[in-house]
Protein backbone atom coordinates (compact mmCIF):
# COMPACT_ATOMS: atom_id res chain seq x y z
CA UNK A 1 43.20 161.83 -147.79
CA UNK A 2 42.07 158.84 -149.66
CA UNK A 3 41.88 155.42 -147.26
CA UNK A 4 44.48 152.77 -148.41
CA UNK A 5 42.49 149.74 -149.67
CA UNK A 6 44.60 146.15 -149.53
CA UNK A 7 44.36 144.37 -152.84
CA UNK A 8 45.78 140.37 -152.80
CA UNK A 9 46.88 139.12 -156.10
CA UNK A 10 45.44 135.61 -154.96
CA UNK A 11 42.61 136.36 -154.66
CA UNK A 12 39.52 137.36 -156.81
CA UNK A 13 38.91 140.66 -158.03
CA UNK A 14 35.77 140.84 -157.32
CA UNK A 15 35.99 140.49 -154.11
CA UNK A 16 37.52 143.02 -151.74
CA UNK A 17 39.68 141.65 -149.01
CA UNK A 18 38.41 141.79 -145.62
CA UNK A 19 40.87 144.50 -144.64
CA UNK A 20 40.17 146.31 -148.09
CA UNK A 21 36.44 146.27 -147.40
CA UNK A 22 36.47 148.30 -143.80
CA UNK A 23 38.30 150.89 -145.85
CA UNK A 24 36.01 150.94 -148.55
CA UNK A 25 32.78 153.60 -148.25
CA UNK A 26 29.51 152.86 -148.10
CA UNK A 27 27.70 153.89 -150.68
CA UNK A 28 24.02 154.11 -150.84
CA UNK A 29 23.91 151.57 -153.99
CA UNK A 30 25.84 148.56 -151.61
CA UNK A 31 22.60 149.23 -149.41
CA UNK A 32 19.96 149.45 -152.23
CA UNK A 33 21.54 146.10 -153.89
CA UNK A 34 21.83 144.60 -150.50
CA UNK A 35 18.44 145.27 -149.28
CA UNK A 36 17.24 144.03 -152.68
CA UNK A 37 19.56 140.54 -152.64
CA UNK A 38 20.51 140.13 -149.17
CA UNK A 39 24.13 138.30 -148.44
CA UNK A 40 23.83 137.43 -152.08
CA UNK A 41 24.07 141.71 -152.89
CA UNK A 42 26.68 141.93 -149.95
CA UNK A 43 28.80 138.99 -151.92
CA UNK A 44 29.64 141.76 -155.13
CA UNK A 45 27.37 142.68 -157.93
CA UNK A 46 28.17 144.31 -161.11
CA UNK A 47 26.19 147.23 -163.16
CA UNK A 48 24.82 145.90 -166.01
CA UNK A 49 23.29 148.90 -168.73
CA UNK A 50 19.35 147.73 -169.10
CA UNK A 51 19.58 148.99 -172.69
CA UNK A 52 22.01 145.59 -173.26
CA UNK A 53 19.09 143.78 -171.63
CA UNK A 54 16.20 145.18 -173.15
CA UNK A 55 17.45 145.19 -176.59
CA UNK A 56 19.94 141.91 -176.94
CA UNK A 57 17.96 141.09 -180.52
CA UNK A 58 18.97 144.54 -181.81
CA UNK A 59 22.89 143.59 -181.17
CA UNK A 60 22.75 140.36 -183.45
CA UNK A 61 21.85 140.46 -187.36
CA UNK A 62 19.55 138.22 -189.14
CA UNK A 63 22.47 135.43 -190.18
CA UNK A 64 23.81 135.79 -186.43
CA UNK A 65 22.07 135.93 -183.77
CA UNK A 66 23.03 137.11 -180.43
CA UNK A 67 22.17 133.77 -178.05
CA UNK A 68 21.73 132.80 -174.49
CA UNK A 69 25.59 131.44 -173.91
CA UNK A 70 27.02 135.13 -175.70
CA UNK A 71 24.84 137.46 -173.66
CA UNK A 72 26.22 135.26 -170.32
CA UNK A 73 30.39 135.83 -172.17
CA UNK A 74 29.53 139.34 -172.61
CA UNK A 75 28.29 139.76 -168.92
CA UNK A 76 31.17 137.13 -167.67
CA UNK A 77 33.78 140.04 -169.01
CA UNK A 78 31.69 142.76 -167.91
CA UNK A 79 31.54 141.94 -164.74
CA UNK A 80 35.64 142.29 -165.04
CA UNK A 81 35.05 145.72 -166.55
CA UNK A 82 35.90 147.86 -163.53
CA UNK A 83 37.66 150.97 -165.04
CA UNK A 84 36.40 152.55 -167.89
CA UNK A 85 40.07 152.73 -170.17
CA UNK A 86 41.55 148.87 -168.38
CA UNK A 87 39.89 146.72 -170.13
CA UNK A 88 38.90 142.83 -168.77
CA UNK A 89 41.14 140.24 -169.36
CA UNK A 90 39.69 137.00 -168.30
CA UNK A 91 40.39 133.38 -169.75
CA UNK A 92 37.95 131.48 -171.71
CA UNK A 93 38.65 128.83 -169.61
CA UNK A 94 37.59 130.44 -166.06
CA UNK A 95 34.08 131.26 -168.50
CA UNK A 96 33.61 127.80 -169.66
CA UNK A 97 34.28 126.91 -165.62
CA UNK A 98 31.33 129.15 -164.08
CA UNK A 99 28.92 128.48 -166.80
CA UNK A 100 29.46 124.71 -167.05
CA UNK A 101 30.18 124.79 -170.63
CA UNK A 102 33.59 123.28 -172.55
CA UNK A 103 35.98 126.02 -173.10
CA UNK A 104 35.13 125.49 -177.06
CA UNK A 105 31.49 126.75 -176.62
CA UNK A 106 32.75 129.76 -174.88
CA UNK A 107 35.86 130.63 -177.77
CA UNK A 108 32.41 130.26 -180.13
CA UNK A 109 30.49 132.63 -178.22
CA UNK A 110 33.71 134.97 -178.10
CA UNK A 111 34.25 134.75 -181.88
CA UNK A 112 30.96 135.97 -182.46
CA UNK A 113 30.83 138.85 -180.29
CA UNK A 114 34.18 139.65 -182.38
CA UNK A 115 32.22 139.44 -185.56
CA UNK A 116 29.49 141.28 -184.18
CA UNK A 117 31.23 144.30 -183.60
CA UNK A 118 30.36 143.82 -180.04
CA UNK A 119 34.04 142.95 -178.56
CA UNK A 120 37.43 144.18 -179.95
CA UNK A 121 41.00 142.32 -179.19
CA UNK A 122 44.08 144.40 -176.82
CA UNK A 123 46.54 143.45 -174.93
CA UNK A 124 47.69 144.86 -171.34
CA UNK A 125 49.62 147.49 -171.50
CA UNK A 126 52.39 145.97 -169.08
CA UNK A 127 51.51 142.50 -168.85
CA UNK A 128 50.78 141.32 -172.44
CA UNK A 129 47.97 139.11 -172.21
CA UNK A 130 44.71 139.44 -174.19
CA UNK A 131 42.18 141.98 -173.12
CA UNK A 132 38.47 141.89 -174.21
CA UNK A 133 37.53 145.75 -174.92
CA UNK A 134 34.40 146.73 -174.68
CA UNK A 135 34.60 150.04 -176.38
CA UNK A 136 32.79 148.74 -179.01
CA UNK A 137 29.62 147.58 -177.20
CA UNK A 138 29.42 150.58 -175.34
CA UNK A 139 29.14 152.80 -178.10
CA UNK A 140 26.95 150.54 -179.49
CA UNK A 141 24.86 150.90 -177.08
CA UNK A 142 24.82 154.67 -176.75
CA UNK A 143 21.78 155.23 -179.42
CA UNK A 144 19.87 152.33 -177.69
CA UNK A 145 20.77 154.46 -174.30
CA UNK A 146 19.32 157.88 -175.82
CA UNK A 147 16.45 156.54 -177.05
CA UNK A 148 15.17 155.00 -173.92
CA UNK A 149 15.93 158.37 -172.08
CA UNK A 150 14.20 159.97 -174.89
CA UNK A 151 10.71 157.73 -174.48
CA UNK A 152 10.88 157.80 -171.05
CA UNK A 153 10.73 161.27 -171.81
CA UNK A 154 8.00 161.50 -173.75
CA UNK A 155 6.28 159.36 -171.15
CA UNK A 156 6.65 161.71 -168.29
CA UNK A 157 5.44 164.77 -170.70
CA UNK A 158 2.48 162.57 -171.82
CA UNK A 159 1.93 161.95 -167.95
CA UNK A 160 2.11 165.90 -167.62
CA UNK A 161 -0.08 166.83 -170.23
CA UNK A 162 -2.66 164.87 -168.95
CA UNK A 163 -2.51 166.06 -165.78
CA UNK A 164 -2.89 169.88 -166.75
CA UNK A 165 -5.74 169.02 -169.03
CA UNK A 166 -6.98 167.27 -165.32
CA UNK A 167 -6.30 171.17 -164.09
CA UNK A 168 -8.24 173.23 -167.11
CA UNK A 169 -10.23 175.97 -166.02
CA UNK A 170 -13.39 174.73 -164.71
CA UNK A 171 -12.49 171.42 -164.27
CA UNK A 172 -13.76 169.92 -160.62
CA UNK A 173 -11.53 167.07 -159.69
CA UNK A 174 -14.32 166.84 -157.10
CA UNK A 175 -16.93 165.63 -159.31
């Protein structure tokens, strides 16, 4: 049977409750983010794809460019992306607020992920407020995904090839 985890309304997401975190299981990624960041780790974290990191330029086009302030919107709602088919809803104005930017420069940024392809409009099911889905980046970034699994790949057969050429008949790694 599943433990019953608290949730308060007040209180941010993000951030289990203290009586919702005993509940919650340990799971060997808290300890491999928390012995990488400390309290810091401990305080929440969010998984960020490193194909969105690695390859940012290849998400803009030449007339629009993917900047600093969009790729810290995208990862503001993504860290509010918590189940994959309820999508974020988060106001502009709580962005603006933890970037210390005006709420204008953040409706920019938001506009162009829009226009990018990168971000698509909803609204909650039951509450009605504006979603940001992120069905759009994700598939996006599925090529960028099988490509690096593809090279790293390669790599690793590269790295094997070698090494049985090391292991050719008559070949004296003691030399």
């Amino acid at each position: 049977m599943a433990d019953i985890v608290e949730i308060d309304f007040d209180q941010d997401p993000a951030v289990p409750t203290e009586a919702g975190r005993e509940n919650l299981p340990q799971r060997a990624e808290d300890s491999r983010v928390t012995a990488r960041y400390g309290e810091a780790g401990k305080s929440g974290w969010s998984p960020i794809p490193d194909v969105l990191l690695f390859n940012q330029h290849q998400l803009g086009t030449k007339r629009t460019k993917l900047k600093g302030d969009d790729m810290v919107v995208l990862l503001n709602l993504m860290a509010h992306y918590y189940v994959k088919d309820e999508m974020p809803f988060i106001r502009p104005t709580t962005i603006a607020k933890r970037m210390g930017v005006s709420q204008r420069t953040v409706q920019r940024s938001l506009a162009k992920l829009f226009k990018l392809g990168l971000l698509a409009k909803g609204k909650h099911k039951e509450l009605g407020h504006i979603t940001y889905d992120l069905t759009p980046l994700v598939t996006r970034l599925q090529p960028l995904g099988e490509a690096r699994l593809a090279e790293k790949k390669y790599r690793q057969e590269l790295k094997r090839s070698v090494a049985q050429l090391d292991r050719a008949p008559g070949f004296d790694s003691r030399l």
